[in-house]
PDB file of N, CA and C in Angstrom:
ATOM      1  N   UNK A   1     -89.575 159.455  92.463  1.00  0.00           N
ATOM      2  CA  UNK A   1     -89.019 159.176  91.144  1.00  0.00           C
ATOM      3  C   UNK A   1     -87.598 158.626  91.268  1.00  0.00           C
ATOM      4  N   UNK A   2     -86.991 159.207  92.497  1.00  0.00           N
ATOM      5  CA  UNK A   2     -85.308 158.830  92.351  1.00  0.00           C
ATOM      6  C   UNK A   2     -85.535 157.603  92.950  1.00  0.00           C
ATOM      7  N   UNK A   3     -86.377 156.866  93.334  1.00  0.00           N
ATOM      8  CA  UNK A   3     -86.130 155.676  94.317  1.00  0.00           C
ATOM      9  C   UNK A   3     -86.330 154.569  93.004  1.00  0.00           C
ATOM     10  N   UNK A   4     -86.983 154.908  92.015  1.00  0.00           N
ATOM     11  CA  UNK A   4     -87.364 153.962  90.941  1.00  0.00           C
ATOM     12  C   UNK A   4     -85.830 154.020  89.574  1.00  0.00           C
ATOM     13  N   UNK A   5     -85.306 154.320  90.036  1.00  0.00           N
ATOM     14  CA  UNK A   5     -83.806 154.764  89.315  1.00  0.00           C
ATOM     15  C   UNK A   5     -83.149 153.990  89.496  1.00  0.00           C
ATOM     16  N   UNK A   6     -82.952 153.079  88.679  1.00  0.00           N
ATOM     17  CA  UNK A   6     -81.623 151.874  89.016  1.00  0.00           C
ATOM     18  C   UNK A   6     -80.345 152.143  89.655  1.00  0.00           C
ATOM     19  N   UNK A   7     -79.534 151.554  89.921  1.00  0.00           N
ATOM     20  CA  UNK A   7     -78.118 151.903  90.405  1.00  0.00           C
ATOM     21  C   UNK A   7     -77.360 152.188  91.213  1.00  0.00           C
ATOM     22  N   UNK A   8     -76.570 152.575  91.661  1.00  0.00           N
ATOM     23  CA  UNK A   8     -75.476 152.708  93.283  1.00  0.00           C
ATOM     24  C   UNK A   8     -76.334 154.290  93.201  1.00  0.00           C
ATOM     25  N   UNK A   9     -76.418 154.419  94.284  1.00  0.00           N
ATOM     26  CA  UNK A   9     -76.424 155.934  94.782  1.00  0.00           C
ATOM     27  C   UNK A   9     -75.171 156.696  94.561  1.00  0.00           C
ATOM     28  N   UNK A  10     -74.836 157.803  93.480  1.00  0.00           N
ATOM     29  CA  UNK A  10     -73.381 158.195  92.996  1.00  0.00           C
ATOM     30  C   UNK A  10     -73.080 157.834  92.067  1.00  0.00           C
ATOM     31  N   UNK A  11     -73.558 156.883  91.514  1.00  0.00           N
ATOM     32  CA  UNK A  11     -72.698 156.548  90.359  1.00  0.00           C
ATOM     33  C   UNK A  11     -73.032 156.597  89.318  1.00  0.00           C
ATOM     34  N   UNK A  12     -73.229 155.750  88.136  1.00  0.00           N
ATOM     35  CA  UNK A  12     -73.417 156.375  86.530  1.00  0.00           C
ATOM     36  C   UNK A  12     -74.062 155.202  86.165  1.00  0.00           C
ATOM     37  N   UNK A  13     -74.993 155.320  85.267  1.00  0.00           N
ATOM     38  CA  UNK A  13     -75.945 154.697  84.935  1.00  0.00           C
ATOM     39  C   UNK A  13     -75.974 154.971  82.996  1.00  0.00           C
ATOM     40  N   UNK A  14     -75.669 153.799  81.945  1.00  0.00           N
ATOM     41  CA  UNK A  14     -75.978 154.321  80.677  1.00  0.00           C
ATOM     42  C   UNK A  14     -77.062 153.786  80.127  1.00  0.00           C
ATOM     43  N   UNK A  15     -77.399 154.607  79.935  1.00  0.00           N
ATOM     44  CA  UNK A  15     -78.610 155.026  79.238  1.00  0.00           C
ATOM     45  C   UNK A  15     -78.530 155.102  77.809  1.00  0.00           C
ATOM     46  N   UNK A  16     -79.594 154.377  77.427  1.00  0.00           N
ATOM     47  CA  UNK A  16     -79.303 154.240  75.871  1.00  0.00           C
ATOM     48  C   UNK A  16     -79.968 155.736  75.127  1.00  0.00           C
ATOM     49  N   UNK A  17     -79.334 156.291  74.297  1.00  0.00           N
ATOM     50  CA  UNK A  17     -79.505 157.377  72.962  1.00  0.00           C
ATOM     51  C   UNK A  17     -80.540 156.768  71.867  1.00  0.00           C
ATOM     52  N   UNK A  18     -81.226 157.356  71.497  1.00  0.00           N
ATOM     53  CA  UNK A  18     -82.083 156.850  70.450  1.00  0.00           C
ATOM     54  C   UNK A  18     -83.025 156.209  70.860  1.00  0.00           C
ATOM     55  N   UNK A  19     -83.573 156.348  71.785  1.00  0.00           N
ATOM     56  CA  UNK A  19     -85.082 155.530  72.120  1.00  0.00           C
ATOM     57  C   UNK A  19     -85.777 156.200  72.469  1.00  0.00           C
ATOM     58  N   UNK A  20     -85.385 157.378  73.510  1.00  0.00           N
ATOM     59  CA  UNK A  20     -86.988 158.019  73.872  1.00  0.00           C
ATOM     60  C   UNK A  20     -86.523 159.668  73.585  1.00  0.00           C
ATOM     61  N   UNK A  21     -84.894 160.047  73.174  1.00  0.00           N
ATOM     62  CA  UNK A  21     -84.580 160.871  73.111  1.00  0.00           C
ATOM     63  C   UNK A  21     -83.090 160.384  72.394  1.00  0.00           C
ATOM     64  N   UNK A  22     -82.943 161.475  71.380  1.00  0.00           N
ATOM     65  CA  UNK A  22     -81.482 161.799  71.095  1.00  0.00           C
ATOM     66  C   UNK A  22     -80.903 163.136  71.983  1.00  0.00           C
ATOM     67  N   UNK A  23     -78.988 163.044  72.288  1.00  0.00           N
ATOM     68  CA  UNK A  23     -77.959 163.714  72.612  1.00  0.00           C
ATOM     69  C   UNK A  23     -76.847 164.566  71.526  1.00  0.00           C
ATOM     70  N   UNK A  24     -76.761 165.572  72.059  1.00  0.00           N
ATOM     71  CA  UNK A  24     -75.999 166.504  71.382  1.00  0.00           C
ATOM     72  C   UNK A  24     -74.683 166.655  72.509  1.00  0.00           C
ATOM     73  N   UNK A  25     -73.482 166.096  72.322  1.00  0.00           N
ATOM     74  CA  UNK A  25     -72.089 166.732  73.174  1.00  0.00           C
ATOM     75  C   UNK A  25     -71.623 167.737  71.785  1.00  0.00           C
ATOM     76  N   UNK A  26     -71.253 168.319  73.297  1.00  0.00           N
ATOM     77  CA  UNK A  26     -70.359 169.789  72.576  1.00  0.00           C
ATOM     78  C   UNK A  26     -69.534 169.756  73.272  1.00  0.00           C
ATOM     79  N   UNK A  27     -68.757 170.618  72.880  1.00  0.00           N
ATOM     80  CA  UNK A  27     -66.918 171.251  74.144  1.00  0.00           C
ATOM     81  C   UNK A  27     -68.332 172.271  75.124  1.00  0.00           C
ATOM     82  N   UNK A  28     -67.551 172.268  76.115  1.00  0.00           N
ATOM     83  CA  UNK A  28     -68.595 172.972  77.249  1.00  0.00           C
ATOM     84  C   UNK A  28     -68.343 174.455  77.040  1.00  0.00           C
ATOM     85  N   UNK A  29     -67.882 175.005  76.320  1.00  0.00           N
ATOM     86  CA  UNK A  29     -67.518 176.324  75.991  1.00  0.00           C
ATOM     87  C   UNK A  29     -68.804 176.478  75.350  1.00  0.00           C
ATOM     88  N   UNK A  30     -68.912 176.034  74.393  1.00  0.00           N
ATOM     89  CA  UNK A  30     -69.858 176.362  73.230  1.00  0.00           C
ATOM     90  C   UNK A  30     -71.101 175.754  74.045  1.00  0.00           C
ATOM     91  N   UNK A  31     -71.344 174.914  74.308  1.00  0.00           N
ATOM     92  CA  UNK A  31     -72.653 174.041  75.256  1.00  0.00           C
ATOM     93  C   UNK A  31     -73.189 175.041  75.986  1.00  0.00           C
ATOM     94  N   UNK A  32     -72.573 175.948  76.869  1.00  0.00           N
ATOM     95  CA  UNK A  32     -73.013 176.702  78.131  1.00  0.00           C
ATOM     96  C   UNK A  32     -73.256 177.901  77.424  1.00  0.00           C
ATOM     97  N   UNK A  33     -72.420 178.266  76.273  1.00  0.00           N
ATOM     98  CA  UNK A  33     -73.221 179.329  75.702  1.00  0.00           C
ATOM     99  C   UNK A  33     -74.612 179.398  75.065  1.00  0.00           C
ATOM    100  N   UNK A  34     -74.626 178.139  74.067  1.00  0.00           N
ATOM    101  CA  UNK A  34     -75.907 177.830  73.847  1.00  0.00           C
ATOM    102  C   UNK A  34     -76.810 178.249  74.855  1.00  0.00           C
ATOM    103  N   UNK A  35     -76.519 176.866  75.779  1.00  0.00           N
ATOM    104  CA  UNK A  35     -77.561 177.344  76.577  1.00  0.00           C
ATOM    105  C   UNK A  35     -78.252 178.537  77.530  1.00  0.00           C
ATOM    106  N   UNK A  36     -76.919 179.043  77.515  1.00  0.00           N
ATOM    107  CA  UNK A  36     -77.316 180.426  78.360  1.00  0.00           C
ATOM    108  C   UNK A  36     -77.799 181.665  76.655  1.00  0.00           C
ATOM    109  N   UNK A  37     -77.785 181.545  75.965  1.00  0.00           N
ATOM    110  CA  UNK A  37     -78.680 182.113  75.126  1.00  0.00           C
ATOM    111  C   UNK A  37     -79.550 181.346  75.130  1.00  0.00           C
ATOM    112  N   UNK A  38     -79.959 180.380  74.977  1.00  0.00           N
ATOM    113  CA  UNK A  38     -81.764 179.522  74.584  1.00  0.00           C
ATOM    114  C   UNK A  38     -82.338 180.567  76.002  1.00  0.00           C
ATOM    115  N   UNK A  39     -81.634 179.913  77.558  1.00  0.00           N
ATOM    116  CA  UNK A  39     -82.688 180.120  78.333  1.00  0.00           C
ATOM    117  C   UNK A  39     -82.857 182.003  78.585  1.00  0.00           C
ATOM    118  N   UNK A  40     -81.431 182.966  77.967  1.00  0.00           N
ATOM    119  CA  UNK A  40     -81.829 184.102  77.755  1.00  0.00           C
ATOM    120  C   UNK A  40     -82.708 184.670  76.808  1.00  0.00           C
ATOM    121  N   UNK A  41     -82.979 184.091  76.448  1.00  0.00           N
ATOM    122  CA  UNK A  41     -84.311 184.052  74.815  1.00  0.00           C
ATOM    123  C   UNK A  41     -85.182 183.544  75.109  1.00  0.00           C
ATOM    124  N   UNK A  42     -85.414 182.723  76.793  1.00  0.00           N
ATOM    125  CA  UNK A  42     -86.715 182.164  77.450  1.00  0.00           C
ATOM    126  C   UNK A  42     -87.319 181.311  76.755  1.00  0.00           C
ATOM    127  N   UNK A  43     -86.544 180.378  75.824  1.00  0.00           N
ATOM    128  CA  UNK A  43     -86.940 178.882  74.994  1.00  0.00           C
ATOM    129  C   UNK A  43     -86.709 178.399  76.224  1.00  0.00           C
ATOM    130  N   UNK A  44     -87.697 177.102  75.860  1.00  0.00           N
ATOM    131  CA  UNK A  44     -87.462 175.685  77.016  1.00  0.00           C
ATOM    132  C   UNK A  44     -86.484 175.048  76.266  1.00  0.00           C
ATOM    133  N   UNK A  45     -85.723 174.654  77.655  1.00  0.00           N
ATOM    134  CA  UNK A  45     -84.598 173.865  77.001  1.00  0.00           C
ATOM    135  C   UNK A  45     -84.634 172.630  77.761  1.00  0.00           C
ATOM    136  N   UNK A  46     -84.462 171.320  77.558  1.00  0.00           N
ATOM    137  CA  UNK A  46     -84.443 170.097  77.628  1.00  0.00           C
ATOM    138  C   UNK A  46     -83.354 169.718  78.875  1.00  0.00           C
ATOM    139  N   UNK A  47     -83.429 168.822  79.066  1.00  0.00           N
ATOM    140  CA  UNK A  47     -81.990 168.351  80.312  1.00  0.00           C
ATOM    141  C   UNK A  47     -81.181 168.894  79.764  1.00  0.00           C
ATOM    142  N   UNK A  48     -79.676 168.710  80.468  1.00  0.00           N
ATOM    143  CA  UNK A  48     -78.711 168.908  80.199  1.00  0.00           C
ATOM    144  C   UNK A  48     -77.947 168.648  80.968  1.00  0.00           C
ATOM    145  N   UNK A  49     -76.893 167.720  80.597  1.00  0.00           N
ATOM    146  CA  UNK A  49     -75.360 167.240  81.501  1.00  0.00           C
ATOM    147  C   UNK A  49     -74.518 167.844  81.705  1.00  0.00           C
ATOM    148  N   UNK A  50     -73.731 168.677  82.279  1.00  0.00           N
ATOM    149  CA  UNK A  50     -72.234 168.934  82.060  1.00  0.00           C
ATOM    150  C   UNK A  50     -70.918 168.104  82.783  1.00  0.00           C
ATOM    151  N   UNK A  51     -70.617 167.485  82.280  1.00  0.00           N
ATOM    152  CA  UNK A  51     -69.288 166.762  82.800  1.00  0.00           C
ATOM    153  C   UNK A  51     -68.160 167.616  82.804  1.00  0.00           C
ATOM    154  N   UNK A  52     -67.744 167.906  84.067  1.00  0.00           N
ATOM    155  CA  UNK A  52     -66.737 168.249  83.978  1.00  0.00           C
ATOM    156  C   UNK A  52     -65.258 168.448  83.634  1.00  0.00           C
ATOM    157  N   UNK A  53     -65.415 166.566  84.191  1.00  0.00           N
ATOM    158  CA  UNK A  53     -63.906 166.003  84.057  1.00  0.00           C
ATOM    159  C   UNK A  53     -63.440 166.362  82.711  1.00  0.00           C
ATOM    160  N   UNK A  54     -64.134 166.293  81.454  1.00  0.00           N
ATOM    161  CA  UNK A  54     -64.081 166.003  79.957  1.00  0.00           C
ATOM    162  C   UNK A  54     -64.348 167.012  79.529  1.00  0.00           C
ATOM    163  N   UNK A  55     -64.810 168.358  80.282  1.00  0.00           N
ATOM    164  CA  UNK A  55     -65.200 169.337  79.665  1.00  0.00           C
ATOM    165  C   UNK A  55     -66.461 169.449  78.113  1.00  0.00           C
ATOM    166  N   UNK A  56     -67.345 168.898  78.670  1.00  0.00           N
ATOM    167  CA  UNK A  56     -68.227 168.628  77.769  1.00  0.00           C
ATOM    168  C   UNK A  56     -69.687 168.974  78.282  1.00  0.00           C
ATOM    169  N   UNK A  57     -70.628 169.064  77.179  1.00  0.00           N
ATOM    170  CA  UNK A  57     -72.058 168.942  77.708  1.00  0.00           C
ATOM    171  C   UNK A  57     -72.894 168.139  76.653  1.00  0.00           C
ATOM    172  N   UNK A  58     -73.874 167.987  77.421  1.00  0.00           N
ATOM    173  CA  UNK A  58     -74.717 167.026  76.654  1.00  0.00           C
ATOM    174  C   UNK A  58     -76.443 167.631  77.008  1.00  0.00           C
ATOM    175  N   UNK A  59     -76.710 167.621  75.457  1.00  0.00           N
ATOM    176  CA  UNK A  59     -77.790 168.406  75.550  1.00  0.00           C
ATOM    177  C   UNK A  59     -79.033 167.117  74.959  1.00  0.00           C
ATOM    178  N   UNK A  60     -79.953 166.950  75.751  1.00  0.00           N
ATOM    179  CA  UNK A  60     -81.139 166.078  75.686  1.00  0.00           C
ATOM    180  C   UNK A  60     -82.166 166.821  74.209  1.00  0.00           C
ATOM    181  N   UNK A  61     -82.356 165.948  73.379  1.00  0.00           N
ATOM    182  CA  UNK A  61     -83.404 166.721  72.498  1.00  0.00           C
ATOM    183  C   UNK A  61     -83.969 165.508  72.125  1.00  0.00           C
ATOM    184  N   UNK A  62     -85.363 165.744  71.193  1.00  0.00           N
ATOM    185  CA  UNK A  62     -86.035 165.335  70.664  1.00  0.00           C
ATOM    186  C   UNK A  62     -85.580 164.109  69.513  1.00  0.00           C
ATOM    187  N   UNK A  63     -86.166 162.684  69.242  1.00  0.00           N
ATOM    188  CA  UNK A  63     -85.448 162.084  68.504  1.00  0.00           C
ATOM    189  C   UNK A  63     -86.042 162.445  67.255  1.00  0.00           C
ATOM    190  N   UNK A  64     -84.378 162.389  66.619  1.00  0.00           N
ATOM    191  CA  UNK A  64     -84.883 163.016  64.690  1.00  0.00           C
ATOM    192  C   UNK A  64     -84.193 164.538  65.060  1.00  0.00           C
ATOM    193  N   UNK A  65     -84.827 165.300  65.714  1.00  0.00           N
ATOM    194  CA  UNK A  65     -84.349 166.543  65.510  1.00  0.00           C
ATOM    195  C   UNK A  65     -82.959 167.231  65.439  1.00  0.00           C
ATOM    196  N   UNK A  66     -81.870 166.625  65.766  1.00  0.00           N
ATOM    197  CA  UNK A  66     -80.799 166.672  65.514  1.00  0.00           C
ATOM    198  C   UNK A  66     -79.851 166.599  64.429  1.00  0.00           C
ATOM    199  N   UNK A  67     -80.437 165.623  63.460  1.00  0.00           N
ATOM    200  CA  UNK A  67     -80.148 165.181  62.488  1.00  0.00           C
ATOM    201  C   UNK A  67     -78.673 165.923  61.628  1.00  0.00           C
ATOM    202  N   UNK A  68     -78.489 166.960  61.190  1.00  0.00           N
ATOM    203  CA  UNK A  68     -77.582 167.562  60.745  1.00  0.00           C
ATOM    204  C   UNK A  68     -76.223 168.502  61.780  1.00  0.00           C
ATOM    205  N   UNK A  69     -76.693 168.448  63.511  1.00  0.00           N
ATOM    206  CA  UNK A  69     -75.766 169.216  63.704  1.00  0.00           C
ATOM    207  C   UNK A  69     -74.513 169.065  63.598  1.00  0.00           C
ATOM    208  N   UNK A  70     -74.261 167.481  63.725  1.00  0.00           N
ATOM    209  CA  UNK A  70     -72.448 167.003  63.679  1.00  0.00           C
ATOM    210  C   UNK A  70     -72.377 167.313  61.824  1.00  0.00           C
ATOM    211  N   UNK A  71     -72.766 167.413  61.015  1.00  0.00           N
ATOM    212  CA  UNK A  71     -72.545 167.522  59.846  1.00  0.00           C
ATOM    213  C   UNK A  71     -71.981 169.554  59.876  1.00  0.00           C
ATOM    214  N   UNK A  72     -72.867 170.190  60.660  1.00  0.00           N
ATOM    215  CA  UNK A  72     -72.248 171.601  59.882  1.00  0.00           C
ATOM    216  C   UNK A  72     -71.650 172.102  61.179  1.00  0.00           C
ATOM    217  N   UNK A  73     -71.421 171.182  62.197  1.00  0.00           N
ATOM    218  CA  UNK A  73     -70.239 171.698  62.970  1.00  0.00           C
ATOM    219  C   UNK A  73     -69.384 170.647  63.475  1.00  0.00           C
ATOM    220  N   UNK A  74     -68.071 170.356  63.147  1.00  0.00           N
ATOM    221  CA  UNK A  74     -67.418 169.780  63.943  1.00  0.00           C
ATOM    222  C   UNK A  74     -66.801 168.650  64.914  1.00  0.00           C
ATOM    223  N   UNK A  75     -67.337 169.915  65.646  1.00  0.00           N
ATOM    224  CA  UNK A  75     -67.181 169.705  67.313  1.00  0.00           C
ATOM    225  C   UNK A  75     -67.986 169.364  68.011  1.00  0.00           C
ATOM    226  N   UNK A  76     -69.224 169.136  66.897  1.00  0.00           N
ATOM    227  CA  UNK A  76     -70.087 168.666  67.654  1.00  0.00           C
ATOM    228  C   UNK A  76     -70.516 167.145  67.483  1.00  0.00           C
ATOM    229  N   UNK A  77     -71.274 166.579  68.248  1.00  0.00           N
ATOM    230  CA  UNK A  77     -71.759 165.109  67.959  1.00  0.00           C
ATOM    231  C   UNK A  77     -72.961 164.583  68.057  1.00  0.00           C
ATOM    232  N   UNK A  78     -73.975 164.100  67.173  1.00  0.00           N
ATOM    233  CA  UNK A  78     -74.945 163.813  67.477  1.00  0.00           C
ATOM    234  C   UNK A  78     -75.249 161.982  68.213  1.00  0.00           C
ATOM    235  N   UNK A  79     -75.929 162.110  69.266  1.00  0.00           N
ATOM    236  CA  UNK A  79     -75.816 160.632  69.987  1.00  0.00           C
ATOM    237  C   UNK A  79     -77.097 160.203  69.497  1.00  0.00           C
ATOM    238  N   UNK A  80     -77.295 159.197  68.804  1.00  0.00           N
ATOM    239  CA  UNK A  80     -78.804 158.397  68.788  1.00  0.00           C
ATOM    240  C   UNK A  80     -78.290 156.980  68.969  1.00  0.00           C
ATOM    241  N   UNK A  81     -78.983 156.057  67.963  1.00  0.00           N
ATOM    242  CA  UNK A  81     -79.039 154.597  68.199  1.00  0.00           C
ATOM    243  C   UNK A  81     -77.701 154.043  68.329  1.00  0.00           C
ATOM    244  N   UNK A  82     -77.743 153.251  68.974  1.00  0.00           N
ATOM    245  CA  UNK A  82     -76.217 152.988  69.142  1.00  0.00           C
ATOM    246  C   UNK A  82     -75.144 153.317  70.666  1.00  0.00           C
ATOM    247  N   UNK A  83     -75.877 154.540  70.288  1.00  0.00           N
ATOM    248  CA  UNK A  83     -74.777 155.196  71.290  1.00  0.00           C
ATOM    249  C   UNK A  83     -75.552 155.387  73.042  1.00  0.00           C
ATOM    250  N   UNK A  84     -74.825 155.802  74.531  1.00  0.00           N
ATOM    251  CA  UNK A  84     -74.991 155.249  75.663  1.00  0.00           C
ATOM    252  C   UNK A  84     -74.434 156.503  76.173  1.00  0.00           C
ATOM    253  N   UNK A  85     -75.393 156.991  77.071  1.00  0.00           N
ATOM    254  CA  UNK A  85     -74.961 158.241  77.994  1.00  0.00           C
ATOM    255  C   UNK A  85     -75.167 157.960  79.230  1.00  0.00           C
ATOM    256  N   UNK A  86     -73.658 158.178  79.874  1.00  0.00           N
ATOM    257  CA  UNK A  86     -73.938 157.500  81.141  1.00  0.00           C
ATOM    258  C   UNK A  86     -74.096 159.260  81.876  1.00  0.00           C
ATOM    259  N   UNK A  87     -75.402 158.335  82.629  1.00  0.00           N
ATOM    260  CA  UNK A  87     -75.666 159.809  83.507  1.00  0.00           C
ATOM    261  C   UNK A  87     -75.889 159.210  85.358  1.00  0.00           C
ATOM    262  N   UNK A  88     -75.611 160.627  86.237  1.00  0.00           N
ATOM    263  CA  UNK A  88     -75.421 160.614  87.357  1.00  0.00           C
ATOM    264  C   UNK A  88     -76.675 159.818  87.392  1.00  0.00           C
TER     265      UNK A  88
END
Protein backbone atom coordinates (compact mmCIF):
# COMPACT_ATOMS: atom_id res chain seq x y z
CA UNK A 1 0.00 0.00 0.00
CA UNK A 2 2.88 2.47 0.97
CA UNK A 3 4.65 1.89 -2.35
CA UNK A 4 1.39 3.17 -4.24
CA UNK A 5 1.57 6.56 -2.13
CA UNK A 6 2.79 9.42 -4.01
CA UNK A 7 5.67 11.51 -2.77
CA UNK A 8 9.31 11.90 -1.19
CA UNK A 9 9.68 9.31 1.40
CA UNK A 10 9.27 11.88 4.69
CA UNK A 11 7.56 14.30 3.52
CA UNK A 12 3.93 15.70 3.27
CA UNK A 13 1.58 15.04 0.86
CA UNK A 14 -2.06 17.28 0.68
CA UNK A 15 -4.68 15.66 0.45
CA UNK A 16 -7.80 17.06 -0.39
CA UNK A 17 -10.88 17.30 2.58
CA UNK A 18 -14.21 16.68 1.27
CA UNK A 19 -14.01 13.89 -1.12
CA UNK A 20 -13.78 10.66 0.42
CA UNK A 21 -13.70 12.01 3.98
CA UNK A 22 -14.09 15.18 6.06
CA UNK A 23 -11.37 16.59 9.06
CA UNK A 24 -11.90 17.83 12.42
CA UNK A 25 -8.50 19.98 13.98
CA UNK A 26 -8.64 20.63 17.48
CA UNK A 27 -5.84 22.10 20.02
CA UNK A 28 -4.22 18.63 20.87
CA UNK A 29 -5.28 18.99 24.44
CA UNK A 30 -8.80 18.50 23.75
CA UNK A 31 -8.05 16.03 20.48
CA UNK A 32 -6.13 13.41 22.70
CA UNK A 33 -8.71 13.58 25.18
CA UNK A 34 -11.39 12.87 22.89
CA UNK A 35 -9.75 10.35 21.71
CA UNK A 36 -8.55 8.61 24.59
CA UNK A 37 -12.24 8.58 25.81
CA UNK A 38 -13.82 7.26 22.30
CA UNK A 39 -11.11 4.44 22.36
CA UNK A 40 -11.78 4.08 26.40
CA UNK A 41 -15.51 3.59 25.58
CA UNK A 42 -14.11 0.99 22.83
CA UNK A 43 -15.86 3.14 19.80
CA UNK A 44 -13.89 2.78 16.55
CA UNK A 45 -12.26 5.69 15.90
CA UNK A 46 -11.09 6.76 12.42
CA UNK A 47 -7.33 7.96 11.57
CA UNK A 48 -5.93 10.44 13.29
CA UNK A 49 -2.95 13.02 12.89
CA UNK A 50 -1.21 14.67 15.58
CA UNK A 51 1.16 17.38 14.60
CA UNK A 52 3.19 18.32 16.86
CA UNK A 53 4.95 21.30 15.79
CA UNK A 54 1.32 23.21 15.91
CA UNK A 55 0.04 21.35 18.62
CA UNK A 56 -2.95 20.12 16.94
CA UNK A 57 -4.89 16.99 15.84
CA UNK A 58 -6.80 16.04 13.14
CA UNK A 59 -9.44 13.68 13.36
CA UNK A 60 -10.59 11.72 9.97
CA UNK A 61 -14.53 11.29 9.88
CA UNK A 62 -17.17 10.57 7.72
CA UNK A 63 -18.28 13.21 5.00
CA UNK A 64 -21.44 15.26 6.24
CA UNK A 65 -20.99 14.10 9.68
CA UNK A 66 -19.30 16.88 11.09
CA UNK A 67 -21.39 19.42 10.07
CA UNK A 68 -22.01 21.54 13.30
CA UNK A 69 -18.82 20.95 15.37
CA UNK A 70 -16.92 24.35 14.52
CA UNK A 71 -20.36 26.02 15.13
CA UNK A 72 -20.78 24.87 19.03
CA UNK A 73 -17.16 24.90 19.72
CA UNK A 74 -14.68 27.30 18.92
CA UNK A 75 -11.64 25.83 18.79
CA UNK A 76 -12.59 23.69 16.75
CA UNK A 77 -12.61 23.40 12.82
CA UNK A 78 -14.37 21.53 10.47
CA UNK A 79 -12.15 20.64 7.09
CA UNK A 80 -14.30 19.61 3.97
CA UNK A 81 -14.36 20.99 0.38
CA UNK A 82 -11.95 23.31 -0.14
CA UNK A 83 -9.73 22.64 2.35
CA UNK A 84 -6.06 20.26 2.13
CA UNK A 85 -4.47 18.12 4.82
CA UNK A 86 -1.15 17.61 4.36
CA UNK A 87 -0.27 14.27 5.78
CA UNK A 88 3.06 12.26 6.45
Amino acid sequence: MLAAWPGQPGGLLLVPCGVRWDAVRLPAPLGLAVLDKLLGDAVEAGPVLHDRSSELVYVLIALGSGIDWDKRYPQVRLLSDGCHLATP
